[in-house]
Protein backbone atom coordinates (compact mmCIF):
# COMPACT_ATOMS: atom_id res chain seq x y z
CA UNK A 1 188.98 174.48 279.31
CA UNK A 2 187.86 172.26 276.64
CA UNK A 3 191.21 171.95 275.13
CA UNK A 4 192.59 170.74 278.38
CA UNK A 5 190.12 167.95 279.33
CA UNK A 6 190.91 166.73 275.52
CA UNK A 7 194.45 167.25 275.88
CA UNK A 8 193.71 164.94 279.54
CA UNK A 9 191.66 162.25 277.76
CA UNK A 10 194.21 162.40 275.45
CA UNK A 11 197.17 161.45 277.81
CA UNK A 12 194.47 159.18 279.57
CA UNK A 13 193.69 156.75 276.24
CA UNK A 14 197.47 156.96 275.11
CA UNK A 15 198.98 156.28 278.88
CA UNK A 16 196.97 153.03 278.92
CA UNK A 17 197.62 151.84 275.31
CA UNK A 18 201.26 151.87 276.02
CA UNK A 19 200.72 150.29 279.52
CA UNK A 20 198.65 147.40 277.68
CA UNK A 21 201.38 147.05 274.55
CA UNK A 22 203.55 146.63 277.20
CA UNK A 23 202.00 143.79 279.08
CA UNK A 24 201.53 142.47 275.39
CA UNK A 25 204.94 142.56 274.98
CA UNK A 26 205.71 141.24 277.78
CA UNK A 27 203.59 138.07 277.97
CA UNK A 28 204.93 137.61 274.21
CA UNK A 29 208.70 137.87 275.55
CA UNK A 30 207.84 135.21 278.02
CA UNK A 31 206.02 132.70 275.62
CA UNK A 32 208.92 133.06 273.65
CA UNK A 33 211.53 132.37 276.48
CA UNK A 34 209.31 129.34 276.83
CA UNK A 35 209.17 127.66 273.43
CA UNK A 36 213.17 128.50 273.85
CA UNK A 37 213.14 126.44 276.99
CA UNK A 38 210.99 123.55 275.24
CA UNK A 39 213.22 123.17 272.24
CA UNK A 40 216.32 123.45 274.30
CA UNK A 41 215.36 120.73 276.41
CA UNK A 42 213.72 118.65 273.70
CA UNK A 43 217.36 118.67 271.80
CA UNK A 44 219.30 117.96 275.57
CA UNK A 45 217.48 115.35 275.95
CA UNK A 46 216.62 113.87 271.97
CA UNK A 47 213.33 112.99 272.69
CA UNK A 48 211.48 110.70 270.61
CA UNK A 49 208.01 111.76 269.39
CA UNK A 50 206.48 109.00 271.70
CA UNK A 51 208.73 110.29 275.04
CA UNK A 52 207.52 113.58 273.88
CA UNK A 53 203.92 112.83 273.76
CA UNK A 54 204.29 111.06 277.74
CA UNK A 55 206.78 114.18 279.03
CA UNK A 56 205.67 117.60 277.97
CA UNK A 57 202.14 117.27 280.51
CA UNK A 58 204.09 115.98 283.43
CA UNK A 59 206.87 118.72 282.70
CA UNK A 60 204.38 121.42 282.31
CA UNK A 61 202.28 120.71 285.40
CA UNK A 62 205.76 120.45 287.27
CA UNK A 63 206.59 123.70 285.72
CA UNK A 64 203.23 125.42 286.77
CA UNK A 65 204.03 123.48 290.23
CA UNK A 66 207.15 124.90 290.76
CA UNK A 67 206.68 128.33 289.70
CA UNK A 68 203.89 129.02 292.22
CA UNK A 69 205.88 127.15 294.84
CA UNK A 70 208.64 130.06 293.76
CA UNK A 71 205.82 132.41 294.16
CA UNK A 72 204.60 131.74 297.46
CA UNK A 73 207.11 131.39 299.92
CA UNK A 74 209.24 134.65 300.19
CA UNK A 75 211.29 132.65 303.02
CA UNK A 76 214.11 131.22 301.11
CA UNK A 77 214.95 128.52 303.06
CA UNK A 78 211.22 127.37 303.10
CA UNK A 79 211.10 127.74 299.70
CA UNK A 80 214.17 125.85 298.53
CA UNK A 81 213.22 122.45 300.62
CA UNK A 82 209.44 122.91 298.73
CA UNK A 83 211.17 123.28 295.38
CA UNK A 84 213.50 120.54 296.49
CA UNK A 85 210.42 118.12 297.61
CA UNK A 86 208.38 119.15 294.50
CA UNK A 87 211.34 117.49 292.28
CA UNK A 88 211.50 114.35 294.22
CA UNK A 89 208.47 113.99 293.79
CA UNK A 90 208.11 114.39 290.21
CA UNK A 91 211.06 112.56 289.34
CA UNK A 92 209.64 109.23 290.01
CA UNK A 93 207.11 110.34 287.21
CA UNK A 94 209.91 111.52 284.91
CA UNK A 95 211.68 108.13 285.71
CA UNK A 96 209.13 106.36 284.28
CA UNK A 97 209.11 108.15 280.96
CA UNK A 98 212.75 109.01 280.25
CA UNK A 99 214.93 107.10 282.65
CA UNK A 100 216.79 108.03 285.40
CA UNK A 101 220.10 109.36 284.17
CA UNK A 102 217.55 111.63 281.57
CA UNK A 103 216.03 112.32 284.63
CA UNK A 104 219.39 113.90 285.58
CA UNK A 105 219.82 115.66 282.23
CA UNK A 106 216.82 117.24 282.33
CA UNK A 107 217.36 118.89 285.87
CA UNK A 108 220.73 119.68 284.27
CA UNK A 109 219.74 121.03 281.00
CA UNK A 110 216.81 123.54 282.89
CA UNK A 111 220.15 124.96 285.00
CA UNK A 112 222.27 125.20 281.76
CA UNK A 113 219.13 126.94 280.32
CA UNK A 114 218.58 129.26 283.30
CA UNK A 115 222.34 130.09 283.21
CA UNK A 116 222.71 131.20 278.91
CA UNK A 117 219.00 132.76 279.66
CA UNK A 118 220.71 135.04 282.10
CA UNK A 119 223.74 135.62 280.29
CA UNK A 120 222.00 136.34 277.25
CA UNK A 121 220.06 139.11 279.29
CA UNK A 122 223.15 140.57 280.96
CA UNK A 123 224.34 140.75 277.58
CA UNK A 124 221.76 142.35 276.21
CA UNK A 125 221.50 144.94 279.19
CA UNK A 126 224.95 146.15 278.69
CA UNK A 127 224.24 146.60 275.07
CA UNK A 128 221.32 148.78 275.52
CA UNK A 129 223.27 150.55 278.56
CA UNK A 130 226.28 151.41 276.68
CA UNK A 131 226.63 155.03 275.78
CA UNK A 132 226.57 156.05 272.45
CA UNK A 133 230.49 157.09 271.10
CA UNK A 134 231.19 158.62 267.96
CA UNK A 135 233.15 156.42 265.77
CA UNK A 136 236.69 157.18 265.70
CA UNK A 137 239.25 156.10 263.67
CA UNK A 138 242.89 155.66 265.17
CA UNK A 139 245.48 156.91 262.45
């Protein structure tokens, strides 16, 4: 009996380990999708140190913005026209700071982001999901 309530605590302990290294790994895979994001937009958009300084707050709050507007409406019409307002309104802010054709480029570059992002993962998926062949050599 003993041996099986140790061999249950056991199971217990290393169950939620794992669970925790993988919510560790997780939020690490998503700080480094953002510092991706951050330096892929910085380069779109050659940001000087000063535009830098003025744009990464006002991006970040818009990003924190728009990810809980993405959150909280599981209509998706409802949820496009807030995501659609929330930029609107923000890009008089962005204006301000980068101009508004970089205004443009920056709505573009988080698209062209989203879109390699995605590939990358697809690519990545079928990798991992391909079945393991022998090599063989054609003669």
């Amino acid at each position: 009996m003993k041996k099986l309530y140790f061999l249950l605590v056991f199971i217990t302990i290393t169950g939620l380990a794992k669970a925790q290294d993988e919510q560790d790994f997780a939020g690490k895979k998503q700080a480094d999708i953002e510092a991706l994001k951050v330096a892929f937009i910085s380069r779109e958009l050659a940001l000087t140190p000063q535009e830098a300084q003025q744009f990464w707050p006002v991006y970040n709050q818009y990003s924190q913005e728009l990810a809980a507007t993405k959150i909280d409406n599981p209509d998706v019409l409802e949820r496009d026209e807030k995501v659609l307002n929330l930029r609107k309104s923000y890009r008089e802010r962005f204006t301000k700071i980068l101009g508004p054709q970089r205004v443009n480029n920056m709505y573009n570059a988080e698209g062209r982001f989203r879109q390699l992002l995605f590939k990358a993962m697809r690519k990545q998926n079928q990798l991992q999901n391909r079945p393991n062949r022998p090599f063989r050599r054609n003669f």
